[in-house]
Protein backbone atom coordinates (compact mmCIF):
# COMPACT_ATOMS: atom_id res chain seq x y z
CA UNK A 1 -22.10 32.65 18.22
CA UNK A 2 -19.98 29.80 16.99
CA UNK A 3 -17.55 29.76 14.83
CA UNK A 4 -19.17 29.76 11.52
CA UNK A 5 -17.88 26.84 10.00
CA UNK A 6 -19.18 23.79 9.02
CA UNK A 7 -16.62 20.77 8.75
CA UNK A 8 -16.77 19.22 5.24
CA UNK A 9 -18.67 15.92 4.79
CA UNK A 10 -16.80 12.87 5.46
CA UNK A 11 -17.53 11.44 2.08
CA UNK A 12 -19.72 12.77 -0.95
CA UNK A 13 -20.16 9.35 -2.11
CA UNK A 14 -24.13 7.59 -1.35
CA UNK A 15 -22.51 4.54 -1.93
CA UNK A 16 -21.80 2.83 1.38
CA UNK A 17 -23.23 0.30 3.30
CA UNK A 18 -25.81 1.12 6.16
CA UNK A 19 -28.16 -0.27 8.32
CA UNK A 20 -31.19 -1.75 7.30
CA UNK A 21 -33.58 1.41 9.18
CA UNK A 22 -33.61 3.14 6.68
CA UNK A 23 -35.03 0.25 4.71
CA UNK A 24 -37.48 -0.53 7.31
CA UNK A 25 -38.85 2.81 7.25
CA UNK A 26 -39.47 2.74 3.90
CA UNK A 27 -41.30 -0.52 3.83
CA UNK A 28 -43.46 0.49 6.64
CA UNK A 29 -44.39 3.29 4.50
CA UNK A 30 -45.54 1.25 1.82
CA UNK A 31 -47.22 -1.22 4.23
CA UNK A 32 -49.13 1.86 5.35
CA UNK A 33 -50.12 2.18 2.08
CA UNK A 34 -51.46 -1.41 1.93
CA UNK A 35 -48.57 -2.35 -0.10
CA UNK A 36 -47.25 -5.98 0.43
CA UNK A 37 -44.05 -5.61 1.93
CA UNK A 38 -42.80 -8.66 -0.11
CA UNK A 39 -43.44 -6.61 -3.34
CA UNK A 40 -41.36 -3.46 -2.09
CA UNK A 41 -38.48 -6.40 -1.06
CA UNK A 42 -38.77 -8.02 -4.36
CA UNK A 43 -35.28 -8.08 -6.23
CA UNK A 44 -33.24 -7.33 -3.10
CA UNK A 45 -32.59 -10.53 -1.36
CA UNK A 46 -33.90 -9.57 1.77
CA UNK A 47 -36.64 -10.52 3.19
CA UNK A 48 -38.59 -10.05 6.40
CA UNK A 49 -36.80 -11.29 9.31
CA UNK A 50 -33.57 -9.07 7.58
CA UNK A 51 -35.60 -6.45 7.67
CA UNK A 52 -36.56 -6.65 11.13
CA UNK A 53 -32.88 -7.44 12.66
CA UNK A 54 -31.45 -3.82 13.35
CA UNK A 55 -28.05 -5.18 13.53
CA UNK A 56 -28.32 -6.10 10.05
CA UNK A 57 -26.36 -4.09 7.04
CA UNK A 58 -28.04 -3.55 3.88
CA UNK A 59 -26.20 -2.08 0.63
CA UNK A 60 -27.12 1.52 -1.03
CA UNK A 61 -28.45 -0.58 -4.45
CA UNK A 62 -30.65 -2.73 -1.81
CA UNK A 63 -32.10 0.48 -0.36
CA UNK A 64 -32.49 2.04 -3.66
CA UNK A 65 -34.59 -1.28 -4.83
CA UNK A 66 -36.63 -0.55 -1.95
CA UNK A 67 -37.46 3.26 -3.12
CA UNK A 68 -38.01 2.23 -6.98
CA UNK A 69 -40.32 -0.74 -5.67
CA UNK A 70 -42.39 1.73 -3.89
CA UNK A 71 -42.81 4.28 -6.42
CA UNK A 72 -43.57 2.05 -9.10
CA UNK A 73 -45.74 0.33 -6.87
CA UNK A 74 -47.47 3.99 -5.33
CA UNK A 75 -46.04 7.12 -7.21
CA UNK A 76 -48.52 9.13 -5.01
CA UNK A 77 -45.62 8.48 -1.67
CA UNK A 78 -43.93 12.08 -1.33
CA UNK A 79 -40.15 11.89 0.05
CA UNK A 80 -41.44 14.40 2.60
CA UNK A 81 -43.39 11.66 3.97
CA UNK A 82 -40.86 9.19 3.78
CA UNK A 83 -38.30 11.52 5.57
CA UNK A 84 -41.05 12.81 8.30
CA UNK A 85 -40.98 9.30 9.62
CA UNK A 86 -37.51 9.60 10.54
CA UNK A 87 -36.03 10.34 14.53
CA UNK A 88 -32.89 10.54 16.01
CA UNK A 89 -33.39 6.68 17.42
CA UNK A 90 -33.38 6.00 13.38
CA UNK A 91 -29.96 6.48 13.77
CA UNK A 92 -29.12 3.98 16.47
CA UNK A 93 -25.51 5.53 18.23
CA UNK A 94 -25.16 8.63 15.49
CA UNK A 95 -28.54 9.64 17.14
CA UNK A 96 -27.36 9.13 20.36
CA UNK A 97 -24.80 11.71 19.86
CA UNK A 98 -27.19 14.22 17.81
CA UNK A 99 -29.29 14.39 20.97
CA UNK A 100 -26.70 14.61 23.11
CA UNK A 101 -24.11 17.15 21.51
CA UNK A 102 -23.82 20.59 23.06
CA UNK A 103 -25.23 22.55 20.94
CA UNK A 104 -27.14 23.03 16.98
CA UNK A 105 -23.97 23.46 15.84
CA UNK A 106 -22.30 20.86 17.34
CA UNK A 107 -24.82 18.47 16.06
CA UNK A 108 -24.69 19.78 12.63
CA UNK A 109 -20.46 19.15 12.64
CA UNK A 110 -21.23 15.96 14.08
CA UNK A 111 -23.76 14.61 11.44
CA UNK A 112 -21.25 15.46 8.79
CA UNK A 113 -18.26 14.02 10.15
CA UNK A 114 -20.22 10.49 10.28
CA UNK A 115 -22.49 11.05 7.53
CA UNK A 116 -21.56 7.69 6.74
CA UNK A 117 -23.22 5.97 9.16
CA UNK A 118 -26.48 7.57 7.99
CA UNK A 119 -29.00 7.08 5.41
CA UNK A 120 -28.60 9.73 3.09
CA UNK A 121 -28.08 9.32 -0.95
CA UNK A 122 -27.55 13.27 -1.13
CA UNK A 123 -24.14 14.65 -1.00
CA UNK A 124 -24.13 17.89 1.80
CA UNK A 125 -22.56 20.84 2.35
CA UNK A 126 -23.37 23.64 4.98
CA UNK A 127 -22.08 27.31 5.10
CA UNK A 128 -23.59 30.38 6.88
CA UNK A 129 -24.37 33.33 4.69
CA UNK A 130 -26.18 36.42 5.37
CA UNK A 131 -27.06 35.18 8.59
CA UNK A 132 -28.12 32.20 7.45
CA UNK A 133 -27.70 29.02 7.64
CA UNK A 134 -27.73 27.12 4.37
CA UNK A 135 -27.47 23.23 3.96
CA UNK A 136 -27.22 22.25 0.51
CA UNK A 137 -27.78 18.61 -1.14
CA UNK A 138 -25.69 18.18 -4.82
CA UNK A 139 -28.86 16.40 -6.33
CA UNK A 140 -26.74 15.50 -9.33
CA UNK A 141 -25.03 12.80 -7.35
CA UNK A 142 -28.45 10.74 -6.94
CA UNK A 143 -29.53 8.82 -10.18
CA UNK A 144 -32.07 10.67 -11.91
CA UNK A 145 -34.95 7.55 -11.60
CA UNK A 146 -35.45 8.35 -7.91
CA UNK A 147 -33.87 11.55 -7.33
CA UNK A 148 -36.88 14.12 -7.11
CA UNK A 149 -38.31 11.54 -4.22
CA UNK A 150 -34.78 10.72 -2.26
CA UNK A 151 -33.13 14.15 -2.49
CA UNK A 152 -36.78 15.31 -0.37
CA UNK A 153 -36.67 12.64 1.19
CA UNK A 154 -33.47 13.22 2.72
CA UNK A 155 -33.66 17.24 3.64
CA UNK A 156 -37.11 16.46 5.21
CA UNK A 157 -35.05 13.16 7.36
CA UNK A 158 -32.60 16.40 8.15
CA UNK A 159 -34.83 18.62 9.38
CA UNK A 160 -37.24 16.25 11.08
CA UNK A 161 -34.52 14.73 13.37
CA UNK A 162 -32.51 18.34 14.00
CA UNK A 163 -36.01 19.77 15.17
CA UNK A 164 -36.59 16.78 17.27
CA UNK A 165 -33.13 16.74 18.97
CA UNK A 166 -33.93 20.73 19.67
CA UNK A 167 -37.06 20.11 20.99
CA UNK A 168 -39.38 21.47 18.12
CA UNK A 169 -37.48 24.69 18.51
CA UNK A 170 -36.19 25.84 14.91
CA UNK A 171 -37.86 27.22 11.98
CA UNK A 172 -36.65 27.22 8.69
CA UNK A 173 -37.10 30.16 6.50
CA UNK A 174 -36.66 28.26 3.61
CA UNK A 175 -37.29 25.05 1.29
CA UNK A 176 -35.35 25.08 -2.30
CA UNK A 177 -36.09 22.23 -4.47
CA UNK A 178 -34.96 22.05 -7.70
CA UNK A 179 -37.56 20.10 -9.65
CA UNK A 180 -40.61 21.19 -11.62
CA UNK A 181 -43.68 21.63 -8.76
CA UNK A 182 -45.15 18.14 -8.69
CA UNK A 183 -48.95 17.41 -10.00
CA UNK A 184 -50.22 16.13 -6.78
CA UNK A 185 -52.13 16.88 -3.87
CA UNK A 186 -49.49 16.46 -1.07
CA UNK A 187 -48.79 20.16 -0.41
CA UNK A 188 -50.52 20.04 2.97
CA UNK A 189 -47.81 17.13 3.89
CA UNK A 190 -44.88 18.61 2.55
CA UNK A 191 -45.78 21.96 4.55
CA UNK A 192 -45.70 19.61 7.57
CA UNK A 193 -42.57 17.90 6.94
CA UNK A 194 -40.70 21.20 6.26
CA UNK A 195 -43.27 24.20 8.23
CA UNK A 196 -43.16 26.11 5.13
CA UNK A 197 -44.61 25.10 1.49
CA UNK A 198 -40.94 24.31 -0.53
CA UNK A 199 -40.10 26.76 -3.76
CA UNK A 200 -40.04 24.54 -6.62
CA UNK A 201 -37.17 24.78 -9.64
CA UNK A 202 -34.74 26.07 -7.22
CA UNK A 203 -31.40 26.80 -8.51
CA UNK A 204 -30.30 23.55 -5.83
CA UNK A 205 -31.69 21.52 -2.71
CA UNK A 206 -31.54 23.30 0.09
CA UNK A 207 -32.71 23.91 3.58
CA UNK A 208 -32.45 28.22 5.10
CA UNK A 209 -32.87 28.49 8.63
CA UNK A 210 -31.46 31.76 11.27
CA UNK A 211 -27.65 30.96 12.25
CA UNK A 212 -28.51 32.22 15.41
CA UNK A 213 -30.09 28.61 16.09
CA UNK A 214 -26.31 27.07 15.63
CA UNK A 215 -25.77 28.58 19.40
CA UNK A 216 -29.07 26.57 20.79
CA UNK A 217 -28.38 24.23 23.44
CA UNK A 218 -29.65 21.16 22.90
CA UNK A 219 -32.21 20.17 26.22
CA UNK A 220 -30.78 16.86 25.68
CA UNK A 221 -26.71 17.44 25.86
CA UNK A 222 -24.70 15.84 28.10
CA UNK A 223 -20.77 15.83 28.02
CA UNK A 224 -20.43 12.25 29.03
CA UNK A 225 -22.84 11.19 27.24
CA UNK A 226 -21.73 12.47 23.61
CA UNK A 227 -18.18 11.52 24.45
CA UNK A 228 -19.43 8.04 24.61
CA UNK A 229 -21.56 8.00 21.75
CA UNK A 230 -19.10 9.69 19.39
CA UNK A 231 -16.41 7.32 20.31
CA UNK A 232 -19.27 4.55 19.24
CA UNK A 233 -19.22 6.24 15.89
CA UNK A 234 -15.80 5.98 15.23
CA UNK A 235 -15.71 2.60 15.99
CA UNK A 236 -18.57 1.55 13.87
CA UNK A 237 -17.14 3.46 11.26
CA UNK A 238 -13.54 3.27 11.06
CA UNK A 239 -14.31 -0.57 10.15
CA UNK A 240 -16.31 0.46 7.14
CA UNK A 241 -14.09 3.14 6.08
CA UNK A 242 -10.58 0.88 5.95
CA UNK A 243 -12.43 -1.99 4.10
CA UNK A 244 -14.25 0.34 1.95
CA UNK A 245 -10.78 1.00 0.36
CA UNK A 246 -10.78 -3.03 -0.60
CA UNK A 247 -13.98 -1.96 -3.18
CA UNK A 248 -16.18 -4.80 -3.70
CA UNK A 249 -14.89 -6.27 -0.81
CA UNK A 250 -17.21 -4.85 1.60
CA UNK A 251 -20.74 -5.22 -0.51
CA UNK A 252 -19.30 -8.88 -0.54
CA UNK A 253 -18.82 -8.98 3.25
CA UNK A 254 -22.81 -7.41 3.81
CA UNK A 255 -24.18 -9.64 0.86
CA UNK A 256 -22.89 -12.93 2.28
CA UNK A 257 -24.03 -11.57 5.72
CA UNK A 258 -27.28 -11.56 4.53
CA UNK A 259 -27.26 -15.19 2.89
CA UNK A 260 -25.21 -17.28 5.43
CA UNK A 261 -28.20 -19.37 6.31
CA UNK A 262 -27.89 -20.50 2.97
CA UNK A 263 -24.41 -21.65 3.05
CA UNK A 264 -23.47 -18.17 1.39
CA UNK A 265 -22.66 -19.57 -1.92
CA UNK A 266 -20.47 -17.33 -4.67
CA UNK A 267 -23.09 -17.82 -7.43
CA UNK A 268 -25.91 -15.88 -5.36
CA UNK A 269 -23.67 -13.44 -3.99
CA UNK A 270 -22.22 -12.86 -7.56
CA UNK A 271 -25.78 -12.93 -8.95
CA UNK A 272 -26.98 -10.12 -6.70
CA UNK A 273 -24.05 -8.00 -7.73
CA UNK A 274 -24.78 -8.34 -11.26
CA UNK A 275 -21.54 -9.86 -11.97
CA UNK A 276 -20.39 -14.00 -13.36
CA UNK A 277 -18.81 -15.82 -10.77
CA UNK A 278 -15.51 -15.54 -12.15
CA UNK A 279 -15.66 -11.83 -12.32
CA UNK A 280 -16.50 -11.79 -9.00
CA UNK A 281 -13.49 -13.91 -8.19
CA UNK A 282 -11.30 -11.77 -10.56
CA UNK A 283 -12.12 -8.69 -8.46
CA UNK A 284 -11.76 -10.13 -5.17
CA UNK A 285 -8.27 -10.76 -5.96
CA UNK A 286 -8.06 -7.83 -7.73
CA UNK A 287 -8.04 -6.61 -4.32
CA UNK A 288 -6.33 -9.26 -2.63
CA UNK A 289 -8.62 -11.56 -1.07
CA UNK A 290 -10.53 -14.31 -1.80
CA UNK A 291 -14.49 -15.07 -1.11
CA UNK A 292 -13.66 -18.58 1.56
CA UNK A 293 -11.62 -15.34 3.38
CA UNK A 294 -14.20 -13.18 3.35
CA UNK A 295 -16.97 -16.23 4.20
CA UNK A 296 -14.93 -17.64 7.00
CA UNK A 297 -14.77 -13.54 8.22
CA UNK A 298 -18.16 -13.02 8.38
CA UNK A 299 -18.99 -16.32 9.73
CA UNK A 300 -16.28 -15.92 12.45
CA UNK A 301 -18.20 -12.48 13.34
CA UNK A 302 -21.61 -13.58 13.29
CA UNK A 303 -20.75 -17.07 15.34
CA UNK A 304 -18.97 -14.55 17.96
CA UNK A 305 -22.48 -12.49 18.41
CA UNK A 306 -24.59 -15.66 17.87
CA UNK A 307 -22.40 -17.45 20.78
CA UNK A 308 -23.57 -15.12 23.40
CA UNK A 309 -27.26 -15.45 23.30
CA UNK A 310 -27.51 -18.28 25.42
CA UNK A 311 -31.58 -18.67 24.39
CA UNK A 312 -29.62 -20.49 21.32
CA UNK A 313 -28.33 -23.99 20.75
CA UNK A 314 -25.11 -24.77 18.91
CA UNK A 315 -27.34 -26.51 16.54
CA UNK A 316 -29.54 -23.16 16.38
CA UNK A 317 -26.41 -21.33 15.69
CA UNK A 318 -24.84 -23.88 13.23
CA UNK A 319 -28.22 -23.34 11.28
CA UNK A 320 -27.93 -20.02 10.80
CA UNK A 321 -24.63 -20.04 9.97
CA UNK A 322 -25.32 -22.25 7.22
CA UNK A 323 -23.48 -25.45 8.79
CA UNK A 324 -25.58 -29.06 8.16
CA UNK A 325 -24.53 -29.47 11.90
CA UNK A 326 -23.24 -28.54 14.79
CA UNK A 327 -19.76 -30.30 14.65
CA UNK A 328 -18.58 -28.66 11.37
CA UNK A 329 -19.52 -25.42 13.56
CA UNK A 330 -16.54 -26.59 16.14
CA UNK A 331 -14.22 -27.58 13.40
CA UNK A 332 -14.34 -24.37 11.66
CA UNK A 333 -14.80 -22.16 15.23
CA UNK A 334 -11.34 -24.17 16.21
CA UNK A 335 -9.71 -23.03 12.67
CA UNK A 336 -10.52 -19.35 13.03
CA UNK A 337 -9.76 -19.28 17.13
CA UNK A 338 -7.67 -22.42 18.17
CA UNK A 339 -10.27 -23.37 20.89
CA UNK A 340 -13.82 -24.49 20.82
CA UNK A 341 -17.05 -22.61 21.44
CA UNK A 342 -18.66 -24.85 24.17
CA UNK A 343 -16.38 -23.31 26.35
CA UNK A 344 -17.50 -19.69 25.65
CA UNK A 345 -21.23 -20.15 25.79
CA UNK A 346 -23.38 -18.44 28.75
CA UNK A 347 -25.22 -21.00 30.93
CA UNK A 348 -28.97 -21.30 29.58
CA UNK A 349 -31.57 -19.99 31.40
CA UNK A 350 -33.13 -22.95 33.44
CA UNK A 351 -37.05 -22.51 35.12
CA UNK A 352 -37.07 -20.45 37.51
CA UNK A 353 -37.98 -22.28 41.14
CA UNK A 354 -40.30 -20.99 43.55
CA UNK A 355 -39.40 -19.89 46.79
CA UNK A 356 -39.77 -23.49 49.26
């Protein structure tokens, strides 16, 4: 068996940024439901086409909009529903590695070492006792408003994508949630989600399942594979982690992100983080910046990405930078790179010719 234990959780904070799947999910849910998915958006900023980019980053407060929109909106949605409806693709590279570590185990180490490139609001820990293994969520972390719904929604996202990378092969032995047994008729669902009916006004959240599993290999692993996926984690992460340490900074960086077609301006970005524009410029120097630094950053960024599609006109990507033209999109490209981006753009695809 492997060695029994688990690496600690690379952060117990639910307070990064992550991709916007998560909030997809959850707005498909509600769509489901017949929900308008504006409604479930409403107070977030984002709107449709942001929720359809995968590349784009959303903030923990803009995900947790999304959950108190729905249950206000539908307080019938379960979080075992919600976290049934995740997969390891959810996960874009960290499930690339899930389904391709070695083994259960290796998974499990792997998921907590980059647990910050996931969706979860619940803080983790995982020990083996008694021959068990037992994964345990600290459900005082989550605020109290939506923590019955996220903390199941996250151990059923757990245990959904860990019996999908094993190929359906696990069983757990036990559900412990520690909330008063709801009034509602979504047993049958939550004995889907989990394969066993969850015991309510446990003493914490957790998931029980044989330790023998840890040793599984996974029909999916592949050496080269999960060397290349892991090393995609660390670079998405290592990013996040170093500018995390800057505080506001990076909820500035993904806020702006988000409003660039706009011209990014300070008063919306300060807006949406509940703060006066001059506290928000307090802060930022606070920790050593300023917001035309972090602007010109993210616009530098997104003009690289936006620069390679070569379906898209400098004009088009002036636009959605939030330039009135294309020229002050070569003035500022020059600033940030000393050369000009006609230069780097892929030839456009012309019509094709038939064969003479």
């Amino acid at each position: 068996m492997m060695s029994a234990t688990f690496e600690p959780a690379a952060t117990r904070d639910w307070d990064f940024p992550r991709y916007v799947a998560g909030t997809a999910l959850l707005v498909a849910l509600g769509s489901a439901r017949g929900l308008d998915p504006a409604l479930l958006l409403r107070g977030t900023g984002l709107g449709a086409r942001d929720v359809a980019d995968h590349r784009r980053e959303v903030t923990a407060a803009q995900e947790l909009r999304v959950v108190r929109n729905l249950l206000a909106a539908d307080p019938r949605v379960t979080g075992a529903e919600a976290g049934a409806a995740y997969h390891a693709s959810t996960f874009g590279p960290l499930g690339f590695a899930l389904l391709s570590s070695p083994t259960l185990g290796d998974a499990a180490n792997l998921a907590l070492r980059f647990i910050d490139l996931s969706f979860s609001f619940t803080p983790l820990s995982a020990v083996v006792e008694d021959g068990a293994v037992v994964v345990t969520g600290d459900e005082h972390a989550v605020p109290q408003d939506v923590r019955a719904f996220v903390v199941e929604r996250d151990l059923a996202a757990i245990w959904t994508v860990l019996r999908e990378i094993c190929g359906g092969a696990p069983r757990l032995s036990a559900v412990g949630l520690p909330f008063p047994a709801p009034d509602d008729d979504a047993a049958a669902g939550r004995r889907a989600a989990f394969g066993v009916a969850p015991r309510w006004a446990s003493r914490s959240a957790t998931l029980r399942f044989d330790a023998s599993w840890l040793d599984l290999r996974l029909p999916q692993a592949n050496a080269h594979a999960f060397a290349l996926a892991e090393s995609l984690c660390h670079d998405l992460v290592s990013p996040r982690r170093d500018r995390r340490r800057h505080g506001i900074a990076e909820e500035v960086r993904i806020l702006v992100a988000q409003r660039l077609e706009d011209g990014a301006p300070m008063a919306a970005v300060a807006a949406a983080l509940g703060l006066s524009e001059r506290s928000l410029r307090r802060r930022l120097q606070d920790a050593g910046m300023s917001y035309r630094t972090l602007l010109d950053e993210v616009r530098a960024l997104a003009a690289e990405r936006l620069l390679a599609d070569p379906g898209l006109t400098l004009d088009d990507i002036a636009e959605r930078l939030g330039y009135a033209e294309a020229t002050s999109l070569v003035v500022a490209y020059r600033r940030w790179t000393g050369r000009t981006p006609r230069g780097l753009r892929p030839p456009r695809p012309g019509p094709s010719r038939s064969p003479a």
